[in-house]
C-alpha atoms as a PDB file:
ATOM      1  CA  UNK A   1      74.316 -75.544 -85.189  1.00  0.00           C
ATOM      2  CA  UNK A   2      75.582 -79.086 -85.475  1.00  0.00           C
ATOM      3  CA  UNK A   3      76.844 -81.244 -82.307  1.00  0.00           C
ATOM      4  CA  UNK A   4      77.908 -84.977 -83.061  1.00  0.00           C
ATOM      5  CA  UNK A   5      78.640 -87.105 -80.255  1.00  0.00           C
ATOM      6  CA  UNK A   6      76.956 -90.458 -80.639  1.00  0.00           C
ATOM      7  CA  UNK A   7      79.507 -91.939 -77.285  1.00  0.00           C
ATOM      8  CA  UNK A   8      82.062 -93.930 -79.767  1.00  0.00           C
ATOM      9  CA  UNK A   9      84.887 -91.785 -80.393  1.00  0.00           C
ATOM     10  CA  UNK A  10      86.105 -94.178 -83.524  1.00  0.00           C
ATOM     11  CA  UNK A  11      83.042 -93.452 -85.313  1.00  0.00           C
ATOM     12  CA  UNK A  12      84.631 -90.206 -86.758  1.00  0.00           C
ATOM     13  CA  UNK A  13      87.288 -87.911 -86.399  1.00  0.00           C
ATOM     14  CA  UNK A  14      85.121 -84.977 -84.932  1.00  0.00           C
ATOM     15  CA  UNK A  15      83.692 -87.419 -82.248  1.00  0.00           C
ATOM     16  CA  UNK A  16      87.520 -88.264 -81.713  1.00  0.00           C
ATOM     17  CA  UNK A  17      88.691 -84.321 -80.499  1.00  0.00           C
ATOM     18  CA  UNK A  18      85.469 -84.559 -78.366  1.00  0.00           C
ATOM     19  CA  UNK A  19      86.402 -87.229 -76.583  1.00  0.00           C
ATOM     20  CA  UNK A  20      89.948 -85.749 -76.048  1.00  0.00           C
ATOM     21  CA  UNK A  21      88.771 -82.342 -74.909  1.00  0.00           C
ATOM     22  CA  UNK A  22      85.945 -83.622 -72.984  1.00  0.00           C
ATOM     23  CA  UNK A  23      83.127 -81.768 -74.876  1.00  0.00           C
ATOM     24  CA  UNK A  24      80.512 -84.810 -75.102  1.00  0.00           C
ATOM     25  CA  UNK A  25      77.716 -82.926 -73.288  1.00  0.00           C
ATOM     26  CA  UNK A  26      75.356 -81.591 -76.175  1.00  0.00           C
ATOM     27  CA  UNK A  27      73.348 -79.122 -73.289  1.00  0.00           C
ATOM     28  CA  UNK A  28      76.572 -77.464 -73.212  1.00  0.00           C
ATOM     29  CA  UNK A  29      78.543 -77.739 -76.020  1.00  0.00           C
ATOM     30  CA  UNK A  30      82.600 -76.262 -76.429  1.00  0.00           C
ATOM     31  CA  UNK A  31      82.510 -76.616 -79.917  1.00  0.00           C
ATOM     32  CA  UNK A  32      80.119 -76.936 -82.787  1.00  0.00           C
ATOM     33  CA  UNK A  33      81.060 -79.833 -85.480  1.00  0.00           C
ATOM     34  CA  UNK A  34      81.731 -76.747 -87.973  1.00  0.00           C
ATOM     35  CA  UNK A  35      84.532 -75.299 -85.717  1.00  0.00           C
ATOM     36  CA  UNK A  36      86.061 -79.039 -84.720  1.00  0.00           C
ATOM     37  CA  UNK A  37      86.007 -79.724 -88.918  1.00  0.00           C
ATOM     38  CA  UNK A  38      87.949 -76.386 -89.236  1.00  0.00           C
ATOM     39  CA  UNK A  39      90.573 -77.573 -86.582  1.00  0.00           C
ATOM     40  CA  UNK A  40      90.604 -80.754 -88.692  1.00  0.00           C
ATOM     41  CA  UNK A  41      91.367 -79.154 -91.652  1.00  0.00           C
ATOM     42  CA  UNK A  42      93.797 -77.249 -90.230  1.00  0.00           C
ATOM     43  CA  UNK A  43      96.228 -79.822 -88.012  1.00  0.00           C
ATOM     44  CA  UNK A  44      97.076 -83.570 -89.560  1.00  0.00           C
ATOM     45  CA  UNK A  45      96.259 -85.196 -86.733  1.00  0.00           C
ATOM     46  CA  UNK A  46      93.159 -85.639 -84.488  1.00  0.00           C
ATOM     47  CA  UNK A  47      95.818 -84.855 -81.190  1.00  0.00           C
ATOM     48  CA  UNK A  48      96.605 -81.958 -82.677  1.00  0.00           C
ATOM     49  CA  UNK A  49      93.283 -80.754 -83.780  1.00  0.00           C
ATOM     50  CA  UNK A  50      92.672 -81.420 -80.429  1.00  0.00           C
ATOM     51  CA  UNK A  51      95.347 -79.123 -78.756  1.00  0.00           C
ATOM     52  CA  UNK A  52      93.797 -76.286 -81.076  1.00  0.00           C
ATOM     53  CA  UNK A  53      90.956 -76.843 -79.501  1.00  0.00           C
ATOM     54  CA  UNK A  54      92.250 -76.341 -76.309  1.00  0.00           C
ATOM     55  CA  UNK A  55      94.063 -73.585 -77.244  1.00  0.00           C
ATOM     56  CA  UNK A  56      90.967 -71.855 -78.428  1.00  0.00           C
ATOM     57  CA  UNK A  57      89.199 -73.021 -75.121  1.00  0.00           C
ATOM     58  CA  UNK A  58      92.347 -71.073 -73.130  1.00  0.00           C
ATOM     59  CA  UNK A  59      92.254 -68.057 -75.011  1.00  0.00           C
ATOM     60  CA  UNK A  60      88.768 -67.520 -74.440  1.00  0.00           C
ATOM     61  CA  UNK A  61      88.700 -68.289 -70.864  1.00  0.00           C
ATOM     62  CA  UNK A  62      92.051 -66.092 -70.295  1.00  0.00           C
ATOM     63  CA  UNK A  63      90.147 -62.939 -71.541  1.00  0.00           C
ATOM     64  CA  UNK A  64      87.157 -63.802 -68.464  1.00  0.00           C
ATOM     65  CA  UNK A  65      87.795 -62.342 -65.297  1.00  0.00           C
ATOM     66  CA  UNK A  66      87.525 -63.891 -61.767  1.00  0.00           C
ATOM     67  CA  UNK A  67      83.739 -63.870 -60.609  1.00  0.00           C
ATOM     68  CA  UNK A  68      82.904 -64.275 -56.835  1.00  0.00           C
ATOM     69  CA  UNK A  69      79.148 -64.715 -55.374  1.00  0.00           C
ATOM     70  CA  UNK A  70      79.320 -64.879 -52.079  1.00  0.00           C
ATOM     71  CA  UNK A  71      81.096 -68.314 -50.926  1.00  0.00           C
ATOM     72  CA  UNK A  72      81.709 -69.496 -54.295  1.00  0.00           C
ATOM     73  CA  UNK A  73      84.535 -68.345 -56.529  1.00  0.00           C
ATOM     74  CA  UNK A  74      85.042 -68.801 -60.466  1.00  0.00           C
ATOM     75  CA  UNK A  75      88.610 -68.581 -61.091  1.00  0.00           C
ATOM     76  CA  UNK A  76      88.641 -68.358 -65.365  1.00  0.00           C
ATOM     77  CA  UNK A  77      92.663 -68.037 -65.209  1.00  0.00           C
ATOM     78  CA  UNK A  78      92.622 -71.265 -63.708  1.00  0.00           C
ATOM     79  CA  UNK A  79      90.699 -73.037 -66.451  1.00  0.00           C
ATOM     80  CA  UNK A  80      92.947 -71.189 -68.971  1.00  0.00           C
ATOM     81  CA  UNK A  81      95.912 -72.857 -67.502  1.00  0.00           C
ATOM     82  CA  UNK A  82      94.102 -75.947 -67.105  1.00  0.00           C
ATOM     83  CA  UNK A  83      93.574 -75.878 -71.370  1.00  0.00           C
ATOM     84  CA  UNK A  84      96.850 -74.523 -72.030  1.00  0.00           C
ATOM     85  CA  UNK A  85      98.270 -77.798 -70.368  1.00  0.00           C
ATOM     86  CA  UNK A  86      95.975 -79.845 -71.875  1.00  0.00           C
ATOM     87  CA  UNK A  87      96.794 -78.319 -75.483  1.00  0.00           C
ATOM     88  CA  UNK A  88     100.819 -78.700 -74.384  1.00  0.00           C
ATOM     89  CA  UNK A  89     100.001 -82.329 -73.394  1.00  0.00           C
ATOM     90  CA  UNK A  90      97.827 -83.123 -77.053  1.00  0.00           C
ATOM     91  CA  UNK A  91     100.533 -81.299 -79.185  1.00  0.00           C
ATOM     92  CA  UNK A  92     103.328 -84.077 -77.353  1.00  0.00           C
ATOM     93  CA  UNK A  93     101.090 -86.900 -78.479  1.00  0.00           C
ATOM     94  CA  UNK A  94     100.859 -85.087 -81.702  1.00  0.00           C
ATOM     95  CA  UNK A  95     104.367 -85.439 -82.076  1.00  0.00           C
ATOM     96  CA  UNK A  96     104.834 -88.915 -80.529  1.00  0.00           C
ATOM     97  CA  UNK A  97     102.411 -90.438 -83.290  1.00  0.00           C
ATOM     98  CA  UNK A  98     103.813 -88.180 -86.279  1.00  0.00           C
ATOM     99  CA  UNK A  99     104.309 -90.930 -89.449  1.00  0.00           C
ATOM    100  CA  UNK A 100     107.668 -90.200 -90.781  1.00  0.00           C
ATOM    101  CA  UNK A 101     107.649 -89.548 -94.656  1.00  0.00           C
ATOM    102  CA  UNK A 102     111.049 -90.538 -96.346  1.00  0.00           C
ATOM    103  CA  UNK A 103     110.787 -89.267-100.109  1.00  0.00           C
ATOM    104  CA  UNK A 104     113.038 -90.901-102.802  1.00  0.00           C
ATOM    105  CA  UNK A 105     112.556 -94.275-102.475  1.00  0.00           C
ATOM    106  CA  UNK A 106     110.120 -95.102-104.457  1.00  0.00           C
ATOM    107  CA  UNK A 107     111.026 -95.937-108.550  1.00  0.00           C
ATOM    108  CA  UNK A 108     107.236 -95.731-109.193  1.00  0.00           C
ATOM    109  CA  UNK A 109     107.244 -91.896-107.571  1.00  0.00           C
ATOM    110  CA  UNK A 110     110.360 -91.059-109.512  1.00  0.00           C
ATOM    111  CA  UNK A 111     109.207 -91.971-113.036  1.00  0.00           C
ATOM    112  CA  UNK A 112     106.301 -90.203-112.212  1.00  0.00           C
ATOM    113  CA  UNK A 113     107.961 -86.971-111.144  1.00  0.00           C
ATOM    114  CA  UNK A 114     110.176 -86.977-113.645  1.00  0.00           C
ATOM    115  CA  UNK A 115     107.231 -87.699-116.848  1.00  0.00           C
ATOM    116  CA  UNK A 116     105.609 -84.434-114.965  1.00  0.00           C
ATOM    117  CA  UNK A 117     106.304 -81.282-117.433  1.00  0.00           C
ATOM    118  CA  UNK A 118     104.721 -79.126-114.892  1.00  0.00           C
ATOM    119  CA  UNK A 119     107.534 -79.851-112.390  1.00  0.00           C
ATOM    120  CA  UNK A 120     110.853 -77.971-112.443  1.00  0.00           C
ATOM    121  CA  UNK A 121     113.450 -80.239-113.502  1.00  0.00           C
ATOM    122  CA  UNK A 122     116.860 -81.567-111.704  1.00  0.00           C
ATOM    123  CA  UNK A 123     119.780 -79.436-113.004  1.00  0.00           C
ATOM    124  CA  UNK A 124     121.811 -82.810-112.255  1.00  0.00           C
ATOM    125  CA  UNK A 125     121.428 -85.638-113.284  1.00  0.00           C
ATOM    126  CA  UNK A 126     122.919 -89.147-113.242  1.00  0.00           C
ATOM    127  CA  UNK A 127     125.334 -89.803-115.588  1.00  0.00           C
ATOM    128  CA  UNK A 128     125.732 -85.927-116.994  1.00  0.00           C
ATOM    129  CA  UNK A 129     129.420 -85.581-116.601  1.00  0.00           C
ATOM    130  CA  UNK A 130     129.991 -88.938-118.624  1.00  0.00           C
ATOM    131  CA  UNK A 131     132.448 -88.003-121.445  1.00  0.00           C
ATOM    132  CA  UNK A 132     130.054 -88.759-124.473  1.00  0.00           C
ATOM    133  CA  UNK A 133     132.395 -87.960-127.632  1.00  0.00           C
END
């Protein structure tokens, strides 16, 4: 399996959810570049690719139990919480750098829409009720 992380998080979008989920240590790897991709292709955004991530990462540590061994103590409910925050946190920034789309401004878009026969036509239409006779 593939891991990418060449330390520049611009160089690509996979090396960009690494470097927000803090999984750029290839001896133990969170993700493989197949299953970031797949977040990728899922979300629009690399934030919110990210938070998927996360929220992967919590649902697999919220199925572990607590392990003790001796003096030392794994709590895996802890690092569940810890991801679910994380993946509340990415999904905000998500949000906070969302580009608006505002349709029907654009003349170029609306000749183009309207030349389209595969598209289901307006009912209305400017200028319909104009007495023609």
């Amino acid at each position: 399996m593939a891991f990418t992380w060449t330390g520049d998080p611009g160089a690509s979008e996979i090396e960009a959810v690494r470097w927000e989920i803090n999984d750029i240590d290839s001896t133990k790897p969170k993700f493989q570049d197949a299953e970031i991709q797949y977040a990728l292709d899922q979300e629009y955004s690399t934030f919110s690719a990210s938070a998927r991530c996360c929220e992967q990462l919590q649902a697999k540590y919220s199925d572990t139990a607590t392990r003790t061994m001796g003096p030392l103590k794994v709590e895996m409910n802890k690092l569940a919480s810890d991801y679910a925050t994380k993946a509340r946190n990415l999904r905000r920034r998500a949000v906070a750098f969302a580009t608006p789309y505002v349709g029907g401004i654009s003349k170029a878009r609306e000749t183009i829409y309207e030349n389209d026969s595969d598209l289901i036509q307006p009912v209305f239409e400017e200028g319909m009720m104009d007495n023609k006779r």
